[in-house]
C-alpha atoms as a PDB file:
ATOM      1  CA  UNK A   1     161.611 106.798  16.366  1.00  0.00           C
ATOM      2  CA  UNK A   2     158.167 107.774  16.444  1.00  0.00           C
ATOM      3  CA  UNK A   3     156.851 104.250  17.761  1.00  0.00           C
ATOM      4  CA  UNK A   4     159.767 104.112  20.513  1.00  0.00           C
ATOM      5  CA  UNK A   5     159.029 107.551  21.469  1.00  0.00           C
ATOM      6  CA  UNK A   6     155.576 106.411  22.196  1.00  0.00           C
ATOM      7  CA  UNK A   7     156.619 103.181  24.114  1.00  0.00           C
ATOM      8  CA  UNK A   8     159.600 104.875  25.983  1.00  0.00           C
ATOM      9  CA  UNK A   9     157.415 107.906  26.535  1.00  0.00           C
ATOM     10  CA  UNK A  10     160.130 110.500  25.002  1.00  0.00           C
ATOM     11  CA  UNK A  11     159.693 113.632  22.517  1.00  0.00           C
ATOM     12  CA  UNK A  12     161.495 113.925  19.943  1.00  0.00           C
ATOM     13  CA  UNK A  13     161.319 116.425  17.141  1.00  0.00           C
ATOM     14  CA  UNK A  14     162.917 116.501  13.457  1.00  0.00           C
ATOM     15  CA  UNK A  15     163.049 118.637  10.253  1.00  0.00           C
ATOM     16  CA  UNK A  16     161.553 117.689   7.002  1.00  0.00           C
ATOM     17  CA  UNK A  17     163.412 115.223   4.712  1.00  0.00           C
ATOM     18  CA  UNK A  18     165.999 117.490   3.038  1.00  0.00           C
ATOM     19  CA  UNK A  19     169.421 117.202   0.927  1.00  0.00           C
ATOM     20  CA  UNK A  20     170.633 114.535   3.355  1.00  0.00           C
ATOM     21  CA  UNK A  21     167.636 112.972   4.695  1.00  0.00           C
ATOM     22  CA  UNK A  22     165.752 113.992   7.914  1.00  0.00           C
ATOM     23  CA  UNK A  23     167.445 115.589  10.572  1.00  0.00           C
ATOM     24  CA  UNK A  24     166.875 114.908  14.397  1.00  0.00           C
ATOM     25  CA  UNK A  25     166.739 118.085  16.061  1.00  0.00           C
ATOM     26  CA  UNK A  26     165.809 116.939  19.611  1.00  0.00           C
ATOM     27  CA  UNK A  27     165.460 113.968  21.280  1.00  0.00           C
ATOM     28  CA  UNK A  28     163.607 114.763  25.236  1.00  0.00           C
ATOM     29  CA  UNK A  29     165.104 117.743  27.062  1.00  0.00           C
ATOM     30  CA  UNK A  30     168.213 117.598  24.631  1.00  0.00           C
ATOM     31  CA  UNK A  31     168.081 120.243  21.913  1.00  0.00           C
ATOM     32  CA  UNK A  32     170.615 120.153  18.882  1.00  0.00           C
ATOM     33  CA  UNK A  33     173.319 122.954  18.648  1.00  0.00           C
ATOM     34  CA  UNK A  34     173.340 122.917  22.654  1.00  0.00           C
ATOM     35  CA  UNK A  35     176.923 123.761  23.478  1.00  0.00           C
ATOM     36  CA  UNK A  36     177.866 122.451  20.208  1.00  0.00           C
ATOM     37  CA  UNK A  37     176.461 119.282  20.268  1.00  0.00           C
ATOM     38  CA  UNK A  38     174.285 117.422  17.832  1.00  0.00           C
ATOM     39  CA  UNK A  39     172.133 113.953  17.516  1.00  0.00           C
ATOM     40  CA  UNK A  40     174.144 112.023  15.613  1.00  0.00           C
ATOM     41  CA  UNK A  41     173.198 107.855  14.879  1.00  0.00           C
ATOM     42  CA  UNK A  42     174.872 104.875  15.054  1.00  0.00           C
ATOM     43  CA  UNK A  43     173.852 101.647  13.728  1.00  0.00           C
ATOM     44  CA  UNK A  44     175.990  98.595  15.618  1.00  0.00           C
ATOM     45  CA  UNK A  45     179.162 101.185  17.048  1.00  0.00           C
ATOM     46  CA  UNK A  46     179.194 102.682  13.897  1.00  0.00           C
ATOM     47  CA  UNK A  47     178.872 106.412  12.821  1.00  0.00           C
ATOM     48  CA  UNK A  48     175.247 105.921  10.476  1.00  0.00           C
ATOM     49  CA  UNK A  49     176.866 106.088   6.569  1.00  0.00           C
ATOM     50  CA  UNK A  50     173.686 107.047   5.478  1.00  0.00           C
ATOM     51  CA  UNK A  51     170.576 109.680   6.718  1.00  0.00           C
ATOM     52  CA  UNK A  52     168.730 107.842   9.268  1.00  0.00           C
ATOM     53  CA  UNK A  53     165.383 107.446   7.592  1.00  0.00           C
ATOM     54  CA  UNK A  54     167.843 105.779   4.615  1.00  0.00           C
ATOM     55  CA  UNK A  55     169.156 102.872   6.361  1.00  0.00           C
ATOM     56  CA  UNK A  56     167.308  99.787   6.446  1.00  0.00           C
ATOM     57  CA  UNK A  57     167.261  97.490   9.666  1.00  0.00           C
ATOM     58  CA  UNK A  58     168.438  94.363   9.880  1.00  0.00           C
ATOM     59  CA  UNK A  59     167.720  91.651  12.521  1.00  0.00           C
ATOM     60  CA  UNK A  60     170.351  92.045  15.220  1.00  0.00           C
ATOM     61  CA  UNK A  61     171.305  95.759  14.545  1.00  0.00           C
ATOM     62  CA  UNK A  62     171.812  97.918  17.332  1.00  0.00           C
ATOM     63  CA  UNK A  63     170.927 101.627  16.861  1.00  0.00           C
ATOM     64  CA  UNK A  64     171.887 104.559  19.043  1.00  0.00           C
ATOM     65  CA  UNK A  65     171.527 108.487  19.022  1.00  0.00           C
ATOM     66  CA  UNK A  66     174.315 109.784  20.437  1.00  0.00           C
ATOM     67  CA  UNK A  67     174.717 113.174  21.549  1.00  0.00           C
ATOM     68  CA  UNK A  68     178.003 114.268  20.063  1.00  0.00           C
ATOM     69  CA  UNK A  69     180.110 117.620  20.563  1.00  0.00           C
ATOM     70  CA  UNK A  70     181.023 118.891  16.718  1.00  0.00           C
ATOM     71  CA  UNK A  71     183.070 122.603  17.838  1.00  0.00           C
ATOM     72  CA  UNK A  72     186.133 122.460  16.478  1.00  0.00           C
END
């Protein structure tokens, strides 16, 4: 994230590695808990299984942050 953000020229910002990894609190403009959405990650259409900063890349994988509505 970090050396995208600097290539794509996008802010991002995160909380410190915790219980279940680091979470992604913002990602440009787009602030977590906004009208009950959060970052969430995918990794080749897939719901991440594990914290971001877990999974390791592998040569073809496609990963997206998706801004996803959690109120139930």
């Amino acid at each position: 994230m970090k050396t995208l953000s600097v290539r794509e020229g996008f802010e991002f910002k995160y909380q410190p590695p915790g219980q279940y990894g680091i979470l992604i609190d913002q990602i440009g403009p787009m602030a977590g808990g906004t009208d009950g959405k959060y970052w969430l990650w995918y990794e080749n259409n897939r719901m991440g299984q594990v914290a971001s900063d877990a999974y390791k890349l592998q040569n073809g994988d496609v990963i997206e942050w998706k801004f996803v509505n959690l109120k139930m």
